[in-house]
C-alpha atoms as a PDB file:
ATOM      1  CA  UNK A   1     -63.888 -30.484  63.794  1.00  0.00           C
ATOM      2  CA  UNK A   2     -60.462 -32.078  63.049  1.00  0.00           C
ATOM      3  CA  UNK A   3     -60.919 -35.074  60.189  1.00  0.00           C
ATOM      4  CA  UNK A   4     -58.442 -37.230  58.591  1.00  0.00           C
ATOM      5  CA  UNK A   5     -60.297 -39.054  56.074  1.00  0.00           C
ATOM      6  CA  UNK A   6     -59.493 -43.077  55.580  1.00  0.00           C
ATOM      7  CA  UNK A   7     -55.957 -43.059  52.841  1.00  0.00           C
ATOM      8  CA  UNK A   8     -57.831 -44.444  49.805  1.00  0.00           C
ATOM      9  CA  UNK A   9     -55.237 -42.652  47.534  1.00  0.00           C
ATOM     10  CA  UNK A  10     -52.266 -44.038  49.077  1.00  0.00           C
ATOM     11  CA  UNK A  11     -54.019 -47.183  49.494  1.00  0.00           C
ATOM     12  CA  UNK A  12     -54.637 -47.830  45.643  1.00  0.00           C
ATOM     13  CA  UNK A  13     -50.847 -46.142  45.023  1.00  0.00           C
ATOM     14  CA  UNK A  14     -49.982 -49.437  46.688  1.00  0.00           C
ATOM     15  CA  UNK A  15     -48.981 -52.518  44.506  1.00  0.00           C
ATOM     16  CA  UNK A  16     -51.071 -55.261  44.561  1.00  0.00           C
ATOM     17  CA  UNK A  17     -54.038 -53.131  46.098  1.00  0.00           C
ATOM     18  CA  UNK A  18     -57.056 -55.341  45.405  1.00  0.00           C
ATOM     19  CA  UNK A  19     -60.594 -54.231  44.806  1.00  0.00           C
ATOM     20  CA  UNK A  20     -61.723 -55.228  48.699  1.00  0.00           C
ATOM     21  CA  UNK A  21     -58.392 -53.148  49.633  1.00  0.00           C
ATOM     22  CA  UNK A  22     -59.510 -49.758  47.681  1.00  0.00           C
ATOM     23  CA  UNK A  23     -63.216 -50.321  49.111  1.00  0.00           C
ATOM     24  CA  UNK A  24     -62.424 -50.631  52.579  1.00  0.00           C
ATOM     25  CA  UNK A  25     -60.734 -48.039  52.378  1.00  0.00           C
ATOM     26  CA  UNK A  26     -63.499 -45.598  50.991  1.00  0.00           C
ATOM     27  CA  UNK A  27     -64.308 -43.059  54.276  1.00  0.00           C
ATOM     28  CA  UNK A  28     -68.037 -42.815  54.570  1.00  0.00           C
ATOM     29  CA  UNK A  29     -69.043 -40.874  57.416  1.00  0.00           C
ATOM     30  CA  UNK A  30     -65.873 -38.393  57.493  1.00  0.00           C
ATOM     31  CA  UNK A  31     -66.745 -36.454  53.712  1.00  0.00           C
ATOM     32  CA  UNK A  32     -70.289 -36.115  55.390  1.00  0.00           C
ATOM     33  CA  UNK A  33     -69.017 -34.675  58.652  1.00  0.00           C
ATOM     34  CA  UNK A  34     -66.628 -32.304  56.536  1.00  0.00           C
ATOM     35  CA  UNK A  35     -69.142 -31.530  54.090  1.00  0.00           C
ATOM     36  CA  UNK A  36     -71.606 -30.346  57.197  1.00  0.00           C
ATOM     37  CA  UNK A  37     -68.767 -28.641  59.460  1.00  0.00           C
ATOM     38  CA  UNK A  38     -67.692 -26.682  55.899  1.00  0.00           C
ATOM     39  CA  UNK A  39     -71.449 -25.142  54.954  1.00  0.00           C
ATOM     40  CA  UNK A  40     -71.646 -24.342  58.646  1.00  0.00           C
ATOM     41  CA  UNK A  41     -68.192 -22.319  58.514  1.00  0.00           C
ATOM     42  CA  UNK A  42     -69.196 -19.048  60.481  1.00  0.00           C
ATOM     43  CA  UNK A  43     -69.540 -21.200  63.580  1.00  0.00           C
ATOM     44  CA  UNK A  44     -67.326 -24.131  63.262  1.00  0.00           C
ATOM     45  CA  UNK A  45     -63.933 -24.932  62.171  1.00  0.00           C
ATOM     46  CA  UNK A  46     -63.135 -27.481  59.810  1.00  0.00           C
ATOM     47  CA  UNK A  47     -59.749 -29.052  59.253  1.00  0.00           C
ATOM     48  CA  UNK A  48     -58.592 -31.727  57.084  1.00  0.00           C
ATOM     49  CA  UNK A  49     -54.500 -31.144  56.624  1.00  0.00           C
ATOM     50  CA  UNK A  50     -52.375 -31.416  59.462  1.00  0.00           C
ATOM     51  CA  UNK A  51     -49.657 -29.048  57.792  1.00  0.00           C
ATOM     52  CA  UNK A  52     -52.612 -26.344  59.477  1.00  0.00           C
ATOM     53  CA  UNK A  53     -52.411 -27.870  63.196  1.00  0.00           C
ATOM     54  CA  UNK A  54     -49.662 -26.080  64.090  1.00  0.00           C
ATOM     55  CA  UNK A  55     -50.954 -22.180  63.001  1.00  0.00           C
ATOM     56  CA  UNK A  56     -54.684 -23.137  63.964  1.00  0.00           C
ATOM     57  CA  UNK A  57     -52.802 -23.872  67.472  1.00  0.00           C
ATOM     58  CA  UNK A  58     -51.303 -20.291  67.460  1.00  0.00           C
ATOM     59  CA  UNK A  59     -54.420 -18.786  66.677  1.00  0.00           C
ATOM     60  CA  UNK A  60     -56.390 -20.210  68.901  1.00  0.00           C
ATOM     61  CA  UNK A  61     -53.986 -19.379  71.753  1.00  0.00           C
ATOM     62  CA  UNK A  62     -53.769 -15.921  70.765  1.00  0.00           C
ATOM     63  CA  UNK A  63     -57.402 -15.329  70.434  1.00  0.00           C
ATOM     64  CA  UNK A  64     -59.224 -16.940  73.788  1.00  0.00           C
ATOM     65  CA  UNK A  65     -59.469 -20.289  71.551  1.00  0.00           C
ATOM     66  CA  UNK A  66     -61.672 -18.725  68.692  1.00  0.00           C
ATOM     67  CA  UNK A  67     -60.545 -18.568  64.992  1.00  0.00           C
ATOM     68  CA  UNK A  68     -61.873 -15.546  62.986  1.00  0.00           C
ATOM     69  CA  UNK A  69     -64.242 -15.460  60.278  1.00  0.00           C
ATOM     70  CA  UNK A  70     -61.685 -15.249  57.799  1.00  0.00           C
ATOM     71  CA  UNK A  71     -59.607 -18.388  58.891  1.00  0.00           C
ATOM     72  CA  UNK A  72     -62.956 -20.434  59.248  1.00  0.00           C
ATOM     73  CA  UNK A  73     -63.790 -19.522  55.836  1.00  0.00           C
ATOM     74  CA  UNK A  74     -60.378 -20.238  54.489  1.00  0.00           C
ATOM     75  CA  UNK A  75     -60.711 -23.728  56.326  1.00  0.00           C
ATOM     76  CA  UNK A  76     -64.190 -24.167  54.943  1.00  0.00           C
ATOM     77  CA  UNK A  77     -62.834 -23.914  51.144  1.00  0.00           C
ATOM     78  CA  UNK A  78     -60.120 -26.075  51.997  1.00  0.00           C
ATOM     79  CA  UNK A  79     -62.346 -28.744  53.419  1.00  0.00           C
ATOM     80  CA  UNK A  80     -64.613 -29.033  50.223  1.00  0.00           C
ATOM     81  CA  UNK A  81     -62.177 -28.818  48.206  1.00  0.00           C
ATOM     82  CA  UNK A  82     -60.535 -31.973  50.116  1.00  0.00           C
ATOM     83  CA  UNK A  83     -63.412 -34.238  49.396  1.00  0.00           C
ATOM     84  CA  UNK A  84     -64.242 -33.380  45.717  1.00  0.00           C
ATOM     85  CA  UNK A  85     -60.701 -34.106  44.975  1.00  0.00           C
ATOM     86  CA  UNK A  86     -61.000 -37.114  47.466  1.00  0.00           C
ATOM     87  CA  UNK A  87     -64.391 -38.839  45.721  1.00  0.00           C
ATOM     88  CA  UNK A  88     -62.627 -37.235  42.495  1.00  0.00           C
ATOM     89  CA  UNK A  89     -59.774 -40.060  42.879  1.00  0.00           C
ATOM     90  CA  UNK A  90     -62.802 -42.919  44.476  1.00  0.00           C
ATOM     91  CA  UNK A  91     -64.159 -42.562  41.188  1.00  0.00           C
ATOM     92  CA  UNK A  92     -61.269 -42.127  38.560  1.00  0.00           C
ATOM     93  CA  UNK A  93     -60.117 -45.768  40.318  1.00  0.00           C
ATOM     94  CA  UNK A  94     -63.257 -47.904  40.561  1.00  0.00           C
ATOM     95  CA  UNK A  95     -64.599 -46.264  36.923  1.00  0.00           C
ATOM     96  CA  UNK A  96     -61.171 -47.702  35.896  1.00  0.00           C
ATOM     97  CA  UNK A  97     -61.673 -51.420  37.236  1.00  0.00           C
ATOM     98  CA  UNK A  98     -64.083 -54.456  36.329  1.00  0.00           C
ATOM     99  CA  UNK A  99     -66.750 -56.516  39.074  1.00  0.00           C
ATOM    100  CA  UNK A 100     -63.774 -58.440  39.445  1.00  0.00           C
ATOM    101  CA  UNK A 101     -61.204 -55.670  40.279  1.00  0.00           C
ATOM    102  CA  UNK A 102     -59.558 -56.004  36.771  1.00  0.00           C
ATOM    103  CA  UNK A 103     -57.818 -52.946  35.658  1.00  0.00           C
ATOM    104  CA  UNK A 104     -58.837 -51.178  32.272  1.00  0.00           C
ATOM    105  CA  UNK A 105     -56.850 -49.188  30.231  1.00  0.00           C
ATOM    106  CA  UNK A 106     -59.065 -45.902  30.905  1.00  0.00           C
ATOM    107  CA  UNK A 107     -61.420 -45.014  33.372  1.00  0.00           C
ATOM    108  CA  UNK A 108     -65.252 -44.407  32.585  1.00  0.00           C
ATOM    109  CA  UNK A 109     -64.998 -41.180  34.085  1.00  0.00           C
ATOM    110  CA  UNK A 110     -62.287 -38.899  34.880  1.00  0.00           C
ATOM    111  CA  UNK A 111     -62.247 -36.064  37.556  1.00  0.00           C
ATOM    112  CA  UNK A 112     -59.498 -34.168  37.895  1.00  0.00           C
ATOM    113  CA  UNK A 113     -58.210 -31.986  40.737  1.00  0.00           C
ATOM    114  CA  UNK A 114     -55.582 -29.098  41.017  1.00  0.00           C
ATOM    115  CA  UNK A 115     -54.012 -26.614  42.969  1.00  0.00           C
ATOM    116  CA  UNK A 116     -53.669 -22.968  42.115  1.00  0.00           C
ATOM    117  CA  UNK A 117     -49.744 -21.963  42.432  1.00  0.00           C
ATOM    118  CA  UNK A 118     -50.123 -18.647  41.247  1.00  0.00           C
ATOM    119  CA  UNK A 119     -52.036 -16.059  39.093  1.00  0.00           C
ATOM    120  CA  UNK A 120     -50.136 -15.132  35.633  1.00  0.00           C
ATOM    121  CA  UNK A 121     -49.270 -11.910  34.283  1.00  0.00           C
ATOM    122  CA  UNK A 122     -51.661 -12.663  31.095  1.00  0.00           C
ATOM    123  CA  UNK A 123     -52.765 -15.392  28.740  1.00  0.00           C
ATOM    124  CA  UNK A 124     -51.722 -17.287  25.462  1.00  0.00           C
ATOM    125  CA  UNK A 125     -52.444 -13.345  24.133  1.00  0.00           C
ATOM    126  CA  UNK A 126     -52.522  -9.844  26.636  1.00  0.00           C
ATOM    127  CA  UNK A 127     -56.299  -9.436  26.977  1.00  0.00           C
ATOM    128  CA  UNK A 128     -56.469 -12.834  28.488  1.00  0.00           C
ATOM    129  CA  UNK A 129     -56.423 -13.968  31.894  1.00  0.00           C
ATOM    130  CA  UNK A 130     -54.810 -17.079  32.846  1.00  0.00           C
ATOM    131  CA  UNK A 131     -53.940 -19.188  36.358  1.00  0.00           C
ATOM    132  CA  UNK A 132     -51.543 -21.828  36.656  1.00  0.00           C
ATOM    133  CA  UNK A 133     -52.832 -24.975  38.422  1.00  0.00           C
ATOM    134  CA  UNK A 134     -50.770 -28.335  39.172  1.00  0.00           C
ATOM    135  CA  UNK A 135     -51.690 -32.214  40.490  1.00  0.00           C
ATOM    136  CA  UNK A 136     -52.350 -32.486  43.864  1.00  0.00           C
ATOM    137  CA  UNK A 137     -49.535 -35.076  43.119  1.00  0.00           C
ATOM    138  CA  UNK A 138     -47.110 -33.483  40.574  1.00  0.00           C
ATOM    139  CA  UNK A 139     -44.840 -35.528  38.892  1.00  0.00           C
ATOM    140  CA  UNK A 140     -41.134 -35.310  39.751  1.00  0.00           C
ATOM    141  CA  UNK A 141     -39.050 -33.217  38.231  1.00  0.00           C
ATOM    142  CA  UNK A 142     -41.566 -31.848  36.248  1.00  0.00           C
ATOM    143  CA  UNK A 143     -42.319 -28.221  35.551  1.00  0.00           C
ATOM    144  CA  UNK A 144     -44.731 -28.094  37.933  1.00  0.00           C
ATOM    145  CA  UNK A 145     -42.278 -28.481  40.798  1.00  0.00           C
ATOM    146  CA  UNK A 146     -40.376 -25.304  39.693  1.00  0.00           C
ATOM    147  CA  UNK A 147     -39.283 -22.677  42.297  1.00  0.00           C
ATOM    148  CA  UNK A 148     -38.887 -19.198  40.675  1.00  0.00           C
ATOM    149  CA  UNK A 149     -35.684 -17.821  42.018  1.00  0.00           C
ATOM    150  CA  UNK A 150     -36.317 -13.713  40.474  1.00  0.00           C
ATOM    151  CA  UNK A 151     -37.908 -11.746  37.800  1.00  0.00           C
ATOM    152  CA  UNK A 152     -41.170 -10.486  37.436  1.00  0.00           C
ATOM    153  CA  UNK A 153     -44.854 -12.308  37.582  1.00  0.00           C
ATOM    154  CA  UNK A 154     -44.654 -15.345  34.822  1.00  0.00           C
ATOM    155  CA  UNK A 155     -47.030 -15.387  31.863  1.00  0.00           C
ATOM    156  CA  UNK A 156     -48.852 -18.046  30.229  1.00  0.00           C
ATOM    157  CA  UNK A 157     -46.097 -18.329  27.751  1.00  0.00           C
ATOM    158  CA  UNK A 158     -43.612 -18.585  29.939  1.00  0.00           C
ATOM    159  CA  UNK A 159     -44.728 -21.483  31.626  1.00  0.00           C
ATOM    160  CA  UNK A 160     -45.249 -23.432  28.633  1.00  0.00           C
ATOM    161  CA  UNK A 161     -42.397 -22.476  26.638  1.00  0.00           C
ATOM    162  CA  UNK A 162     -40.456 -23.814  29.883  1.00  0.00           C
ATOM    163  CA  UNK A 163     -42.083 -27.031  30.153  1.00  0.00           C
ATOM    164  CA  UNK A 164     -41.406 -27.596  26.550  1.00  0.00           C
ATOM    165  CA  UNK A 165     -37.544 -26.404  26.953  1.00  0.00           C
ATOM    166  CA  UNK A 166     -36.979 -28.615  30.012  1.00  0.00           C
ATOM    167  CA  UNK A 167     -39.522 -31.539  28.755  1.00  0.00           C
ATOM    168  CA  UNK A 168     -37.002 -31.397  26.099  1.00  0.00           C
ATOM    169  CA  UNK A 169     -33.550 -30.653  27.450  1.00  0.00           C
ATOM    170  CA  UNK A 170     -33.945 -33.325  30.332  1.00  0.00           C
ATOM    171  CA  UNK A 171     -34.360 -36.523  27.734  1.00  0.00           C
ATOM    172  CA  UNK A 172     -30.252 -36.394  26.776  1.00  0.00           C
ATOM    173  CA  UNK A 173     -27.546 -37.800  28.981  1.00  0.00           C
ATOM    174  CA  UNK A 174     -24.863 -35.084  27.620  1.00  0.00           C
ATOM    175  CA  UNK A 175     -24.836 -31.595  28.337  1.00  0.00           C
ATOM    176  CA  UNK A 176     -27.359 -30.530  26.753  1.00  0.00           C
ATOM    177  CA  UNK A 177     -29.142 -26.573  25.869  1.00  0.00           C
ATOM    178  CA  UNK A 178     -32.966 -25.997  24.334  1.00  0.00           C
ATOM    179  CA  UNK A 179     -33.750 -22.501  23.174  1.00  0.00           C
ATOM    180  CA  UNK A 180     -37.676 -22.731  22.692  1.00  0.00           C
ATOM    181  CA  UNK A 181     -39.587 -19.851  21.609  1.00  0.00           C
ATOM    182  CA  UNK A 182     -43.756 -19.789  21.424  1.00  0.00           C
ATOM    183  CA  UNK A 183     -43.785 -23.578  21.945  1.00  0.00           C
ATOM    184  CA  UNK A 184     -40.917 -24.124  19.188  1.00  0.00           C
ATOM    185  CA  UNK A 185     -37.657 -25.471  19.750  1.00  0.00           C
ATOM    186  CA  UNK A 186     -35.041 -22.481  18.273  1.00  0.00           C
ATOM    187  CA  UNK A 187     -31.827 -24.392  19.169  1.00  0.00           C
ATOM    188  CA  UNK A 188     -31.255 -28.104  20.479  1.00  0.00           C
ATOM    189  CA  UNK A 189     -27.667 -29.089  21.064  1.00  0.00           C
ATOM    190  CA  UNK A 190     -25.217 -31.035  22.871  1.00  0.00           C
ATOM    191  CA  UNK A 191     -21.504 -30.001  24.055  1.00  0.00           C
ATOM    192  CA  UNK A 192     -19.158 -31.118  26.210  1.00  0.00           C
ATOM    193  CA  UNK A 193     -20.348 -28.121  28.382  1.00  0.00           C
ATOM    194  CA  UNK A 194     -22.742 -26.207  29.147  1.00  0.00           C
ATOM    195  CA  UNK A 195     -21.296 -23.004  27.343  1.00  0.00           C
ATOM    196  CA  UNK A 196     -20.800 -25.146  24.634  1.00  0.00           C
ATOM    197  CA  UNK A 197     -24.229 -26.930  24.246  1.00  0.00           C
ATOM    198  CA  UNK A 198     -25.450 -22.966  24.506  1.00  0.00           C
ATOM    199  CA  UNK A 199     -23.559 -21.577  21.812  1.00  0.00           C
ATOM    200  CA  UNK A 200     -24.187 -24.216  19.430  1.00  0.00           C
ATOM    201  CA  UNK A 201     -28.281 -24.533  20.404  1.00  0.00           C
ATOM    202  CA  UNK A 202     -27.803 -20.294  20.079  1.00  0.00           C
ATOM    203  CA  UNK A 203     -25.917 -20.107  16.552  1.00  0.00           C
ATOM    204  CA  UNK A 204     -29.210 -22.479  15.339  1.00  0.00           C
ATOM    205  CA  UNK A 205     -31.662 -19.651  14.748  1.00  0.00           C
ATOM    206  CA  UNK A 206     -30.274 -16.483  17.088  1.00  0.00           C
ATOM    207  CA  UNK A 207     -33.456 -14.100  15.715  1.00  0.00           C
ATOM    208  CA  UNK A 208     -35.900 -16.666  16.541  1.00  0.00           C
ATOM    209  CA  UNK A 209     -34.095 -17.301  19.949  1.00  0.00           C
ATOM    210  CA  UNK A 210     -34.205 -13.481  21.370  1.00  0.00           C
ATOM    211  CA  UNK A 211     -36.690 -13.632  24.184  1.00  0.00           C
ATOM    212  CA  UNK A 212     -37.009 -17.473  24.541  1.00  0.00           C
ATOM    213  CA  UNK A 213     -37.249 -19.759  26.950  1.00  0.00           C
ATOM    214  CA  UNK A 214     -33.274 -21.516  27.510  1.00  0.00           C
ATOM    215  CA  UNK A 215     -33.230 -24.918  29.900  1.00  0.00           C
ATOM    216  CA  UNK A 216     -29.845 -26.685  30.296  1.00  0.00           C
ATOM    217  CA  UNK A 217     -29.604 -30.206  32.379  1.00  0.00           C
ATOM    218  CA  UNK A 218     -27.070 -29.395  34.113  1.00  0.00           C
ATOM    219  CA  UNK A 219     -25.974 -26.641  36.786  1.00  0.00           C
ATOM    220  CA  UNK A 220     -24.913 -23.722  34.532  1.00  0.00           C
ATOM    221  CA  UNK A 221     -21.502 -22.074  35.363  1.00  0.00           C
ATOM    222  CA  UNK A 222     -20.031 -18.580  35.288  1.00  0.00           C
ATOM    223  CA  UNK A 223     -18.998 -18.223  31.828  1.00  0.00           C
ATOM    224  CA  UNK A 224     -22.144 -19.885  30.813  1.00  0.00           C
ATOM    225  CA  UNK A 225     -23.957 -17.402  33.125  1.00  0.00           C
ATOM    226  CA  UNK A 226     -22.283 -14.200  31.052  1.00  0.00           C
ATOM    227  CA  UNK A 227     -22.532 -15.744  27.470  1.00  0.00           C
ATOM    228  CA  UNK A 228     -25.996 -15.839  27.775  1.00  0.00           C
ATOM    229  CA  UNK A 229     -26.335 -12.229  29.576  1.00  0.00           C
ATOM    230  CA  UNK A 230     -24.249 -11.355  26.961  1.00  0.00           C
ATOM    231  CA  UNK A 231     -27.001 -11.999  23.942  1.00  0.00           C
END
């Protein structure tokens, strides 16, 4: 069962979008055949993204036109959690707006959905897990669009000491460094490079900066590169 549900979110992303707009464009009868096709898995396939045509087509041409167990399962989990997120944003947006389609500052009631991007080393402290889940529609250039070039697993630390660091370093025009450290800003400072901005944000606190979190807003260069391997 292949279902593309009517574009409510893109619909109300729309200027202008008027109440009838948003309500015409609430899918009825597709969340019910998704939400049937999904607790009936282990005999049918359910699919909701087109990014999964293309494999689904592979597997079923490798396999006499069946997918296995595991895929239908995988598509199953997918598909629910498609139209929770997708009634999720129907009800964040009407909760949100008067009889008369008038916009309020918050809505009544707020669901929100996210994707796992990956299991973390640990917690806030070692004996606690932690997972890092983003928007379905991160904002750009935010911290949640990061690709991790190296290095080992990322704790929860990590990822919050970086979102403060580049929350932080990408507000200034200027080169720019931010040494942050448990959630607390070591260093800030400006240069008319990057080595610069770093050995000024680093001669701010350097015992408090060991181990920290540095973000620069600009492409770093060589010399930066070895100053900082350096410490």
């Amino acid at each position: 069962l292949v279902v593309n549900l009517y574009p409510f979110e893109a619909t109300v992303a729309r200027p202008g979008c008027t109440l009838d707009d948003a309500i015409e464009n609430i899918d009825i009868g597709g969340p019910a055949m998704v939400r049937a096709a999904a607790k009936n898995w282990q005999h049918v396939g359910v699919v909701v993204d087109p990014a999964d045509y293309g494999a689904l087509a592979v597997e079923l041409a490798r396999s006499g036109n069946a997918l296995s167990d595991a895929t239908r399962f995988a598509l199953a989990r997918k598909a629910f959690a498609h139209t929770a997120a997708y009634d999720g944003a129907i009800a964040n947006w009407l909760t949100a707006r008067s009889p008369d389609g008038t916009a309020e500052a918050f809505p009544q009631s707020f669901r929100y959905a996210g994707e796992r991007v990956q299991a973390l080393r640990y917690g806030e402290n070692p004996h606690q897990a932690a997972a890092f889940y983003r928007d379905e529609a991160p904002v750009p250039g935010s911290i949640a669009t990061f690709r991790q070039r190296q290095g080992k697993e990322l704790s929860y630390n990590n990822i919050a000491d970086a979102d403060a660091a580049w929350e932080c370093v990408k507000s200034f025009d200027s080169a720019a460094c931010v040494i942050v450290k448990h959630a607390n800003p070591c260093g800030v400072a400006l240069g008319a490079s990057t080595l610069e901005a770093y050995r000024r944000a680093f001669a701010t606190d350097p015992t408090s900066a060991f181990g920290g979190i540095i973000a620069f807003n600009r492409a770093v260069d060589a010399a930066t590169l070895e100053a900082v391997a350096a410490q």
